[in-house]
C-alpha atoms as a PDB file:
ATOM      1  CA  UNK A   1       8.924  33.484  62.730  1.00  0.00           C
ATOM      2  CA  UNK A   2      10.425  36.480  60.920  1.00  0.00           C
ATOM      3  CA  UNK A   3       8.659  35.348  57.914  1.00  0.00           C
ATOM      4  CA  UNK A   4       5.232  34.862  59.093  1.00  0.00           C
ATOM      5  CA  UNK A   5       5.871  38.545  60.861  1.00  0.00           C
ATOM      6  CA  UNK A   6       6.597  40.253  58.373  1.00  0.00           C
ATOM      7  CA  UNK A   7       4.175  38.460  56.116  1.00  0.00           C
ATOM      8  CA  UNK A   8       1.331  39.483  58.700  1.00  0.00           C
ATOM      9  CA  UNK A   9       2.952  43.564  58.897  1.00  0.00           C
ATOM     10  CA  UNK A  10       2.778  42.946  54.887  1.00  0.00           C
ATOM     11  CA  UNK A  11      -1.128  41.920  54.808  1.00  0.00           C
ATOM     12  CA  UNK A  12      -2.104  44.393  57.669  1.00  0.00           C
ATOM     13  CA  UNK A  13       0.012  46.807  54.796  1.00  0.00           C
ATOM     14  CA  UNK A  14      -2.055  46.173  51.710  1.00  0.00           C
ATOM     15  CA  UNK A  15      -5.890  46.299  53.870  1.00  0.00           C
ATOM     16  CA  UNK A  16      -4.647  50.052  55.074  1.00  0.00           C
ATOM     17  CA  UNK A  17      -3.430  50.991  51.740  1.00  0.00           C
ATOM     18  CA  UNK A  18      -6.864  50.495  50.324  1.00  0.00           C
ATOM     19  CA  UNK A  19      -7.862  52.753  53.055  1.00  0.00           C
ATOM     20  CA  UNK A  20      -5.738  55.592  52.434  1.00  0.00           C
ATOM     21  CA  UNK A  21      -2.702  56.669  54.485  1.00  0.00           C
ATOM     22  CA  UNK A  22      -1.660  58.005  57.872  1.00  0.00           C
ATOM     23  CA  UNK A  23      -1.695  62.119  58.119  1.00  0.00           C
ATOM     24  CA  UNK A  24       0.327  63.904  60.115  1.00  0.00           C
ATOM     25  CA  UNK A  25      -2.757  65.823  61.006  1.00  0.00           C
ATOM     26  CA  UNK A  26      -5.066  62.887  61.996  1.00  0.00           C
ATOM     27  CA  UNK A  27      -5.877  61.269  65.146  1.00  0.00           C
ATOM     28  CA  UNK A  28      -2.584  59.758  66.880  1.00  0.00           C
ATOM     29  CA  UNK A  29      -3.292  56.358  68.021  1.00  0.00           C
ATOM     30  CA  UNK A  30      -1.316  54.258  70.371  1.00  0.00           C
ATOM     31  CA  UNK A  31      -1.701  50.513  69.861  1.00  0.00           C
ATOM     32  CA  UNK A  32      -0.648  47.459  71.685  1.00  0.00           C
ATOM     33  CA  UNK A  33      -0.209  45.527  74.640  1.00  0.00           C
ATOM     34  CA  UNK A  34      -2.665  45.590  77.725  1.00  0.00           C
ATOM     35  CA  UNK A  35       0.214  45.752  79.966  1.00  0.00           C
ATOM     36  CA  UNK A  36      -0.433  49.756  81.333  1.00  0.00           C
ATOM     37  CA  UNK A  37      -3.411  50.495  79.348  1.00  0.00           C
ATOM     38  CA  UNK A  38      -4.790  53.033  81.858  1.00  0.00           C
ATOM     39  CA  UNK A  39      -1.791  54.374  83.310  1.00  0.00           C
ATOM     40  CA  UNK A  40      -1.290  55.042  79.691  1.00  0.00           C
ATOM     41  CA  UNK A  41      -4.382  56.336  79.565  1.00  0.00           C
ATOM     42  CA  UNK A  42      -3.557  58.515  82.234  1.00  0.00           C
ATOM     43  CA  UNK A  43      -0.976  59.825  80.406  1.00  0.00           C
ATOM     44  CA  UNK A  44      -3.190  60.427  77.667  1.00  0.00           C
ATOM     45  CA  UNK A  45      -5.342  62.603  79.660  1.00  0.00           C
ATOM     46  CA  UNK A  46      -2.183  65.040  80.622  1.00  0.00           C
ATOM     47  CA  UNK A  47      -0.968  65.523  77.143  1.00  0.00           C
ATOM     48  CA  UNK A  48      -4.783  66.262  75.542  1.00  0.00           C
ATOM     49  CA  UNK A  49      -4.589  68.835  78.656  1.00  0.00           C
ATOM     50  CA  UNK A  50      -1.417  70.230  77.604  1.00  0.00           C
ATOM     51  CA  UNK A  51      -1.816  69.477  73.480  1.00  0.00           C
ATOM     52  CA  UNK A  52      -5.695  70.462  73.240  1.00  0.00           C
ATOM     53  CA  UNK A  53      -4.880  70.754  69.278  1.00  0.00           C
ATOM     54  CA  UNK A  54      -4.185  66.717  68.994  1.00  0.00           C
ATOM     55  CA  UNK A  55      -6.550  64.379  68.795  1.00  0.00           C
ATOM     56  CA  UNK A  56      -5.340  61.701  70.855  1.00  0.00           C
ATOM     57  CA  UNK A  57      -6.596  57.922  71.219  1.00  0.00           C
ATOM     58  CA  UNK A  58      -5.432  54.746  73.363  1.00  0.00           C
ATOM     59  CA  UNK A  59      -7.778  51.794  72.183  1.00  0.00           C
ATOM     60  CA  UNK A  60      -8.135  48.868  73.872  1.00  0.00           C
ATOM     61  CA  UNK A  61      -5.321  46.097  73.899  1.00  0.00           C
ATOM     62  CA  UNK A  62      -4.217  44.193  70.362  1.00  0.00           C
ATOM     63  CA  UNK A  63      -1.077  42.981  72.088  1.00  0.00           C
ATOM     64  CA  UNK A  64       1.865  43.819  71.872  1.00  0.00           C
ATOM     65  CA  UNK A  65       2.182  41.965  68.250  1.00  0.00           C
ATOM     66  CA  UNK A  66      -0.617  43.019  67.041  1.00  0.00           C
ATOM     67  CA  UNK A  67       0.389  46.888  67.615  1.00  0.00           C
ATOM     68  CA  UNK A  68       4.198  45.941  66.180  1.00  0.00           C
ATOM     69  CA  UNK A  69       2.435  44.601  63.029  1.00  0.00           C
ATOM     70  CA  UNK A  70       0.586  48.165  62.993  1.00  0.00           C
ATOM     71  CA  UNK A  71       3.363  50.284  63.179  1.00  0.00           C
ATOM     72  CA  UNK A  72       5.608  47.949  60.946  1.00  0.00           C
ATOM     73  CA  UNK A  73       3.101  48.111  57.932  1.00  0.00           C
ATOM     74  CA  UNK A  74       2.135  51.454  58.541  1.00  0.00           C
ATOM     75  CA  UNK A  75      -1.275  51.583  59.559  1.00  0.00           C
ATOM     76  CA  UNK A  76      -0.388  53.327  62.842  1.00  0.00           C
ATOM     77  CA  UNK A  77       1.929  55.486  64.016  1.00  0.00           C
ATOM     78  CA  UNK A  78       2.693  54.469  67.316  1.00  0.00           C
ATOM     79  CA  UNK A  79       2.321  51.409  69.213  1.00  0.00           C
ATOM     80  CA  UNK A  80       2.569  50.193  73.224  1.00  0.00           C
ATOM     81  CA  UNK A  81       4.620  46.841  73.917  1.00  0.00           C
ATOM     82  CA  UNK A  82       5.695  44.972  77.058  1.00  0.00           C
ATOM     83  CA  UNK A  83       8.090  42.980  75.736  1.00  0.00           C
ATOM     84  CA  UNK A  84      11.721  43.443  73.756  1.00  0.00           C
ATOM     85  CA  UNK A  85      11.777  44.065  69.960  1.00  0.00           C
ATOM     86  CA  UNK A  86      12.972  40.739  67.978  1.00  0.00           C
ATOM     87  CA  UNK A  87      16.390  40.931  66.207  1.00  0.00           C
ATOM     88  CA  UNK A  88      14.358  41.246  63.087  1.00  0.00           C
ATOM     89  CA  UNK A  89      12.320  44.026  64.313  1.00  0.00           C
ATOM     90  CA  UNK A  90      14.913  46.320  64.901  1.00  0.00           C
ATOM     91  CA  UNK A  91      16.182  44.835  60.967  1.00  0.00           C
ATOM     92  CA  UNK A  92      12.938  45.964  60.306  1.00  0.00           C
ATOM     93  CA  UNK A  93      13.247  49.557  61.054  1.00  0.00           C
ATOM     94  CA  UNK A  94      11.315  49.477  64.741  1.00  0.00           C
ATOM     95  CA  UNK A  95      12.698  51.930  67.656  1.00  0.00           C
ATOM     96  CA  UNK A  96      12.144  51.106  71.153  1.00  0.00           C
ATOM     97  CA  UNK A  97      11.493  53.735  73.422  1.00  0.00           C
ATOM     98  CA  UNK A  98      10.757  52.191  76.781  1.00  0.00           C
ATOM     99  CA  UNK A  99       8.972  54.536  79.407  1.00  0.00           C
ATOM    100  CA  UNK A 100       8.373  52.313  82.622  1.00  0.00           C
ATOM    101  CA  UNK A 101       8.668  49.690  84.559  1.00  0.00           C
ATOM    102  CA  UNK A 102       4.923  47.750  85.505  1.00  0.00           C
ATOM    103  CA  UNK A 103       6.112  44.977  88.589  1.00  0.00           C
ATOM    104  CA  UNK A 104       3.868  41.641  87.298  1.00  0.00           C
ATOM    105  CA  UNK A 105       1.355  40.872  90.280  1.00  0.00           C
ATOM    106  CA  UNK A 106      -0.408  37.908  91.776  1.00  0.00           C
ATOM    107  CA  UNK A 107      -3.870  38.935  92.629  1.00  0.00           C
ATOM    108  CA  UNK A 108      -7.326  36.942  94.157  1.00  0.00           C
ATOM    109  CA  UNK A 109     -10.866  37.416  94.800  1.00  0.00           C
ATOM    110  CA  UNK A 110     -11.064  38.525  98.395  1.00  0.00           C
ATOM    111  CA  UNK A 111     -13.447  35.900  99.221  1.00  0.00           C
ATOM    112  CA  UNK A 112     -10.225  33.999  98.739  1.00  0.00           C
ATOM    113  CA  UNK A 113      -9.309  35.075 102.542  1.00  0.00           C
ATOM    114  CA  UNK A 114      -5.192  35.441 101.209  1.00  0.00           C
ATOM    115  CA  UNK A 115      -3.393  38.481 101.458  1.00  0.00           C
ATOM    116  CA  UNK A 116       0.233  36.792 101.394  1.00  0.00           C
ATOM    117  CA  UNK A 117       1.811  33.456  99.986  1.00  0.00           C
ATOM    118  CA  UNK A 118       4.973  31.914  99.268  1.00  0.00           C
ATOM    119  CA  UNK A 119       6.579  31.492  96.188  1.00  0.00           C
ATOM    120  CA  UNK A 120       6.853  28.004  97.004  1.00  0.00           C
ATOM    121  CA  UNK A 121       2.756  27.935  97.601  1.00  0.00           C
ATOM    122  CA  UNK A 122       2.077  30.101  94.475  1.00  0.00           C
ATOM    123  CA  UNK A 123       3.826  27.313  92.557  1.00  0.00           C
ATOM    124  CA  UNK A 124       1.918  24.518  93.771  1.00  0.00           C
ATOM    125  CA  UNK A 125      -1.520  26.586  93.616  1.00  0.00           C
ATOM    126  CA  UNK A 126      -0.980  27.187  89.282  1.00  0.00           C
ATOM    127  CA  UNK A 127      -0.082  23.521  88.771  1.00  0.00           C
ATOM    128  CA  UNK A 128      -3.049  22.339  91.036  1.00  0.00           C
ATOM    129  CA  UNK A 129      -1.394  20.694  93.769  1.00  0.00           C
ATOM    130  CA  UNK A 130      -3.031  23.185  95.817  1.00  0.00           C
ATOM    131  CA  UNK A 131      -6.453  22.578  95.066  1.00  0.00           C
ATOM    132  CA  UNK A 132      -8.480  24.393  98.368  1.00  0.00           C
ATOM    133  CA  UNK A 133      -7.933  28.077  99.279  1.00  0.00           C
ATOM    134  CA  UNK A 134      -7.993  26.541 102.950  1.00  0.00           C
ATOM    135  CA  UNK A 135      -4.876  24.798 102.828  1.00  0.00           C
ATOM    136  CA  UNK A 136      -3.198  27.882 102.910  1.00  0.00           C
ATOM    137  CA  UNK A 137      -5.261  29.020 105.887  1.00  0.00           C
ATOM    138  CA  UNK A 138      -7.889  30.808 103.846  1.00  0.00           C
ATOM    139  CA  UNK A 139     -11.542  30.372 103.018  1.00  0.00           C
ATOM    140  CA  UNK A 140     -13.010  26.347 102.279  1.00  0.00           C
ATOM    141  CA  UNK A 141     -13.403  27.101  98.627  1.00  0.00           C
ATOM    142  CA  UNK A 142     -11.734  25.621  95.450  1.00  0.00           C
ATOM    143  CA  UNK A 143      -9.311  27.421  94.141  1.00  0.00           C
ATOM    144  CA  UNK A 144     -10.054  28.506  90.456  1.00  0.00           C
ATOM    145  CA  UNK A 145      -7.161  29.387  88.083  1.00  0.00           C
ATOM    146  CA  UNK A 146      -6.559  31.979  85.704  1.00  0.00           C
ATOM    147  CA  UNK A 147      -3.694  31.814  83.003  1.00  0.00           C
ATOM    148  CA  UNK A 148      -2.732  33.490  80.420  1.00  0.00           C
ATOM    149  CA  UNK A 149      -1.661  32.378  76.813  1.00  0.00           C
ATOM    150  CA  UNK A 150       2.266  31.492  76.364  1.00  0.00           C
ATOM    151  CA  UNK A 151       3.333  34.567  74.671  1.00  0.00           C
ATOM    152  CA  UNK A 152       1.545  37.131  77.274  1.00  0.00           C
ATOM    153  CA  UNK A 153       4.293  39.389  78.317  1.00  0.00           C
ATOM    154  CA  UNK A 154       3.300  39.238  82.379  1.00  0.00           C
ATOM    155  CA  UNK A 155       3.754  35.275  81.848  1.00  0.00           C
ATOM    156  CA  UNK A 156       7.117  35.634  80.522  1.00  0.00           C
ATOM    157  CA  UNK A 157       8.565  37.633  83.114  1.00  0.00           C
ATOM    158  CA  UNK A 158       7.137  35.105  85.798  1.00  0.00           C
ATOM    159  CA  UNK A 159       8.648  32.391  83.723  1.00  0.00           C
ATOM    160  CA  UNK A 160      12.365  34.542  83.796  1.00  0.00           C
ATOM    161  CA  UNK A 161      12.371  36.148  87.476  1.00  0.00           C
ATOM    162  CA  UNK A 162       9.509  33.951  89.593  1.00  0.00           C
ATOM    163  CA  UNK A 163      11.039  31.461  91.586  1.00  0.00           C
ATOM    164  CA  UNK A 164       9.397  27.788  89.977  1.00  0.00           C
ATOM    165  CA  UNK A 165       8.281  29.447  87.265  1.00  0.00           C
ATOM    166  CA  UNK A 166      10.584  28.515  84.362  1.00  0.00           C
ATOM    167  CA  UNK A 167       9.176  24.983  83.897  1.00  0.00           C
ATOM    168  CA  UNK A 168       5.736  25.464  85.544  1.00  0.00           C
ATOM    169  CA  UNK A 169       3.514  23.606  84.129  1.00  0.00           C
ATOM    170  CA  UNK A 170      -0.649  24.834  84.191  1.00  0.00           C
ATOM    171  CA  UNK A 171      -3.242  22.827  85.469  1.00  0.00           C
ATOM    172  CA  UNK A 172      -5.494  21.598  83.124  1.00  0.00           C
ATOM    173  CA  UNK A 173      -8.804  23.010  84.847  1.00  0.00           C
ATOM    174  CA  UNK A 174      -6.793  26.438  84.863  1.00  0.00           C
ATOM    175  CA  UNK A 175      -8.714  28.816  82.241  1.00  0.00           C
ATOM    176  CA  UNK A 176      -6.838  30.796  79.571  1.00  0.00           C
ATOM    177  CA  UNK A 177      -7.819  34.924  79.894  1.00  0.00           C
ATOM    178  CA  UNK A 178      -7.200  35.876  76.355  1.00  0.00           C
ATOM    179  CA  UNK A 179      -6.446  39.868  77.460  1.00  0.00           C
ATOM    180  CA  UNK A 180      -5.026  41.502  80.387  1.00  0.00           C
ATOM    181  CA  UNK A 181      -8.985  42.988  81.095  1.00  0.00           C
ATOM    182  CA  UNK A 182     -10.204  39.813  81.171  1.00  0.00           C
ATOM    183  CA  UNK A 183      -7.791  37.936  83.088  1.00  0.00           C
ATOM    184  CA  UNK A 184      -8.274  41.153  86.064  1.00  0.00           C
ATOM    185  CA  UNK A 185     -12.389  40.898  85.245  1.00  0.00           C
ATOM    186  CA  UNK A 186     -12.842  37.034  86.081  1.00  0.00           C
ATOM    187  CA  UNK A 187     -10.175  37.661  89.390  1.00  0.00           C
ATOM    188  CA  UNK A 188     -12.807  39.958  90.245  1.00  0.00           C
ATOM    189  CA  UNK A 189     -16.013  38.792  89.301  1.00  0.00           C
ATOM    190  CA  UNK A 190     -15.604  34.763  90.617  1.00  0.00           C
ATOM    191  CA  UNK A 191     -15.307  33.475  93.757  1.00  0.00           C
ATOM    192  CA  UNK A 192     -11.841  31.429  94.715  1.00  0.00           C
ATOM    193  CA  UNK A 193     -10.193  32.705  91.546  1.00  0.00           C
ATOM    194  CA  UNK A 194      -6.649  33.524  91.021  1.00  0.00           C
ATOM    195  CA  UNK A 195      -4.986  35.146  88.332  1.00  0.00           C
ATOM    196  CA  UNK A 196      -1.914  37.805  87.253  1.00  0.00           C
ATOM    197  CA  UNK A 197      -0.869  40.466  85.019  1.00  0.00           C
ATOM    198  CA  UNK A 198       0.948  43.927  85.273  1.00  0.00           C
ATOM    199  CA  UNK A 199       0.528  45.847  88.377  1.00  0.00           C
ATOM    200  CA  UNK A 200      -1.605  48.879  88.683  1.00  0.00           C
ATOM    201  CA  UNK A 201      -2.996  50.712  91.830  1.00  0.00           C
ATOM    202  CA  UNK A 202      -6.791  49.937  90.700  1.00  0.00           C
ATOM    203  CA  UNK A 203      -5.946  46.813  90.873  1.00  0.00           C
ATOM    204  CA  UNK A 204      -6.200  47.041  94.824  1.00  0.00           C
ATOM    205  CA  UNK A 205      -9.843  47.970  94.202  1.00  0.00           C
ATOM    206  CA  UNK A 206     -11.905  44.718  94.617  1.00  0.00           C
ATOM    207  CA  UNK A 207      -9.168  42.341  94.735  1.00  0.00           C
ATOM    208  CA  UNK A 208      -6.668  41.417  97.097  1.00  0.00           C
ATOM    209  CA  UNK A 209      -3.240  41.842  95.320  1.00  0.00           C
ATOM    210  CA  UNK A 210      -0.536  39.336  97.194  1.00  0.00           C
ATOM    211  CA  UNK A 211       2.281  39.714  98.457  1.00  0.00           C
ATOM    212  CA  UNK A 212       5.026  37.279  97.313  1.00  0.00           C
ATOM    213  CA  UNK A 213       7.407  35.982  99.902  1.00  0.00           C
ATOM    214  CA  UNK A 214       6.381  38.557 101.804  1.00  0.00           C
ATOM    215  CA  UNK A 215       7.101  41.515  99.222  1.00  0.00           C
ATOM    216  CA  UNK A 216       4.479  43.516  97.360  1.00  0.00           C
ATOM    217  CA  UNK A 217       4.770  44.083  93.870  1.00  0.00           C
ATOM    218  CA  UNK A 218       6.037  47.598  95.019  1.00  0.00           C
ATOM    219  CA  UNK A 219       8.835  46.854  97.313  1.00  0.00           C
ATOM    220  CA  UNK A 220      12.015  46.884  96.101  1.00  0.00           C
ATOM    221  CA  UNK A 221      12.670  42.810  96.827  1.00  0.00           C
ATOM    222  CA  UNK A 222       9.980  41.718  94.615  1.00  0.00           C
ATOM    223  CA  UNK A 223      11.216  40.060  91.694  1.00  0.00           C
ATOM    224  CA  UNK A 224       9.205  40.379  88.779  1.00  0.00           C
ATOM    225  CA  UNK A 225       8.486  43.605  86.091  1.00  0.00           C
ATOM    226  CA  UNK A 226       7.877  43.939  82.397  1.00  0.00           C
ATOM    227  CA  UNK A 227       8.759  46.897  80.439  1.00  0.00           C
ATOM    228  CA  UNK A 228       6.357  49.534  78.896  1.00  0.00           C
ATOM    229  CA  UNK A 229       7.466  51.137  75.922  1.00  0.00           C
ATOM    230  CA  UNK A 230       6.818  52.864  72.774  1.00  0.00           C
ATOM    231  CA  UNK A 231       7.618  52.030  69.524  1.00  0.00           C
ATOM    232  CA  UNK A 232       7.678  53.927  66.001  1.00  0.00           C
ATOM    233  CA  UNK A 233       9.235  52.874  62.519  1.00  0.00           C
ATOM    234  CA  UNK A 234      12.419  54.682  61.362  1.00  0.00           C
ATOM    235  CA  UNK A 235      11.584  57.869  59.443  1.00  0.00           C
ATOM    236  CA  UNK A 236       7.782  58.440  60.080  1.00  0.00           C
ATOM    237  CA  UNK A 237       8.617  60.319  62.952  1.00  0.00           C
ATOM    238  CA  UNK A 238       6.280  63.532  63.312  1.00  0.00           C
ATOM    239  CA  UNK A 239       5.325  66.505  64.917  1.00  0.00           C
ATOM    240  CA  UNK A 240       2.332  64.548  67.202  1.00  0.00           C
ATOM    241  CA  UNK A 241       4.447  61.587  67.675  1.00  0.00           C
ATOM    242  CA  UNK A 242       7.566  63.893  69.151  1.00  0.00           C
ATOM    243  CA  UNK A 243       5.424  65.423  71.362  1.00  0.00           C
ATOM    244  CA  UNK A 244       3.067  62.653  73.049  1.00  0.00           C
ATOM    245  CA  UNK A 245       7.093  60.754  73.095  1.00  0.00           C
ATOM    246  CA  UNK A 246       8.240  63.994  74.608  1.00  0.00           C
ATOM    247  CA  UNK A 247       5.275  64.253  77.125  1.00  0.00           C
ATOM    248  CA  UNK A 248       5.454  60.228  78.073  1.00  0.00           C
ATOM    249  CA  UNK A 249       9.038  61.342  79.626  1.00  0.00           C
ATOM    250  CA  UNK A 250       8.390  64.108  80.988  1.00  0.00           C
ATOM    251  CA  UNK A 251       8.146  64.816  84.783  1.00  0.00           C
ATOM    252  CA  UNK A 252       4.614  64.575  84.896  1.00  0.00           C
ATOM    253  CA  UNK A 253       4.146  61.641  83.168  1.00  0.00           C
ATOM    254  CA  UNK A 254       6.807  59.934  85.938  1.00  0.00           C
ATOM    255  CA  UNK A 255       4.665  61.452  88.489  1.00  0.00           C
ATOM    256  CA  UNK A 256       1.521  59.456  87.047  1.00  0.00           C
ATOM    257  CA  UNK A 257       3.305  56.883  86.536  1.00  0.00           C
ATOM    258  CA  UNK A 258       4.791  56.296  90.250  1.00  0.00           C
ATOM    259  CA  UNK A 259       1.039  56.842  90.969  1.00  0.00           C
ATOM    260  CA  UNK A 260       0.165  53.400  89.479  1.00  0.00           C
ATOM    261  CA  UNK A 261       2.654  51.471  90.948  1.00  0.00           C
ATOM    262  CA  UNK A 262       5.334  51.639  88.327  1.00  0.00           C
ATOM    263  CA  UNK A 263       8.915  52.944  87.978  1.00  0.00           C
ATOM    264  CA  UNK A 264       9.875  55.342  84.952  1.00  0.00           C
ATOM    265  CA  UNK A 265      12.456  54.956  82.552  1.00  0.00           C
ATOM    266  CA  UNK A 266      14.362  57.456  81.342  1.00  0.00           C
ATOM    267  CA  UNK A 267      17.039  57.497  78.580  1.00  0.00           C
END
């Protein structure tokens, strides 16, 4: 694995160096995971308020690897991830600067009629023993599933901290979202569907996000959160970097950030 990582940082190395390299005084881009993307975003917004002379830009989600290859072969700056640094990303020269806490929630098409299950249920829904929305007392309607691939961050914190989770095993007529977007997008666009990712308040906005055992992703007894953070190699640090890092700490941005539903972190 730490071959074929730093054999991809490597390629993604020599395509930019055809390109030309990063300036200090070109556009700072943040790349990564979904996990976040418009609370970061929202972040975003307060520092071009407050840093009108940088030229800011959160793009749409490459995951969280994708963005670590970035930064490691110095095509970007600054990249988003929602899960740990390796061993041999740290050996790489990678520093982790993690800036909140996003709880991982459950969430359904309303037409679903479910506001509240049991961990117990949830379980038995994803590996299709539950195959009708009304044998939980909801609407006559199959249920349709929506996973996400092995390495998404959301799913390994469900596999670590949801009860059942750490052998659950997909049902096959479950469908794989690729990205974060698209995983919230089918929730919200088909009828009976079912899927989960990070937690966000405008996620409550045309879907009906569950409670778990009878805990929101909010409360303090529900069980499951992934990690925002930043990340930057060891001696590219800037002036633009140091001050979006600065501004992603700073009271404000933990205002915005308990806003969305998350918790900052602070070292």
């Amino acid at each position: 694995m730490r071959t074929f990582a730093f054999g991809l940082a490597l390629s993604l190395g020599v395509i930019f160096s055809q390109t030309g390299s990063v300036s200090a005084d070109s556009t700072l881009n943040v790349v990564g995971t979904g996990d976040g993307l418009e609370m970061l975003r929202e972040i975003g917004e307060g520092f071009q308020s407050a840093h009108p002379d940088i030229e800011l830009s959160i793009p749409p989600s490459i995951g969280s690897g994708g963005g670590i290859a970035a930064v490691s072969s110095g095509a970007e700056r600054l990249g988003r991830v929602a899960r740990p640094l390796k061993d041999s990303e740290v050996d790489f020269g990678l520093v982790y600067l993690p800036i909140a806490k996003i709880p991982s929630a459950i969430f359904a098409h309303p037409s679903t009629g479910i506001t509240s299950i049991s961990s117990e249920d949830l379980v038995k829904l994803f590996t299709g023993e539950i195959s009708n929305w009304s044998d939980l007392g909801g609407a006559d309607m199959r249920v349709k599933l929506v996973r996400r691939e092995d390495a998404d961050s959301t799913l390994q914190v469900l596999r670590s901290s949801m009860p059942g989770w750490k052998q659950l095993k997909f049902s096959p007529r479950s469908k794989t979202a690729v990205t974060t977007q698209e995983a919230i997008n089918t929730a919200k666009d088909v009828e009976g569907a079912i899927a989960f990712g990070p937690y966000s308040k405008p996620l409550e906005d045309g879907l009906s996000v569950l409670k778990v055992d009878g805990n929101h992703p909010t409360d303090a007894g529900y069980p499951s959160a992934v990690t925002l953070a930043l990340i930057y190699k060891q001696g590219t640090m800037d002036g633009q970097m140091e001050a979006f890092i600065d501004f992603s700490r700073s009271d404000g941005a933990s205002e915005l950030i308990e806003n969305f539903g998350g918790v900052p972190v602070k070292q």
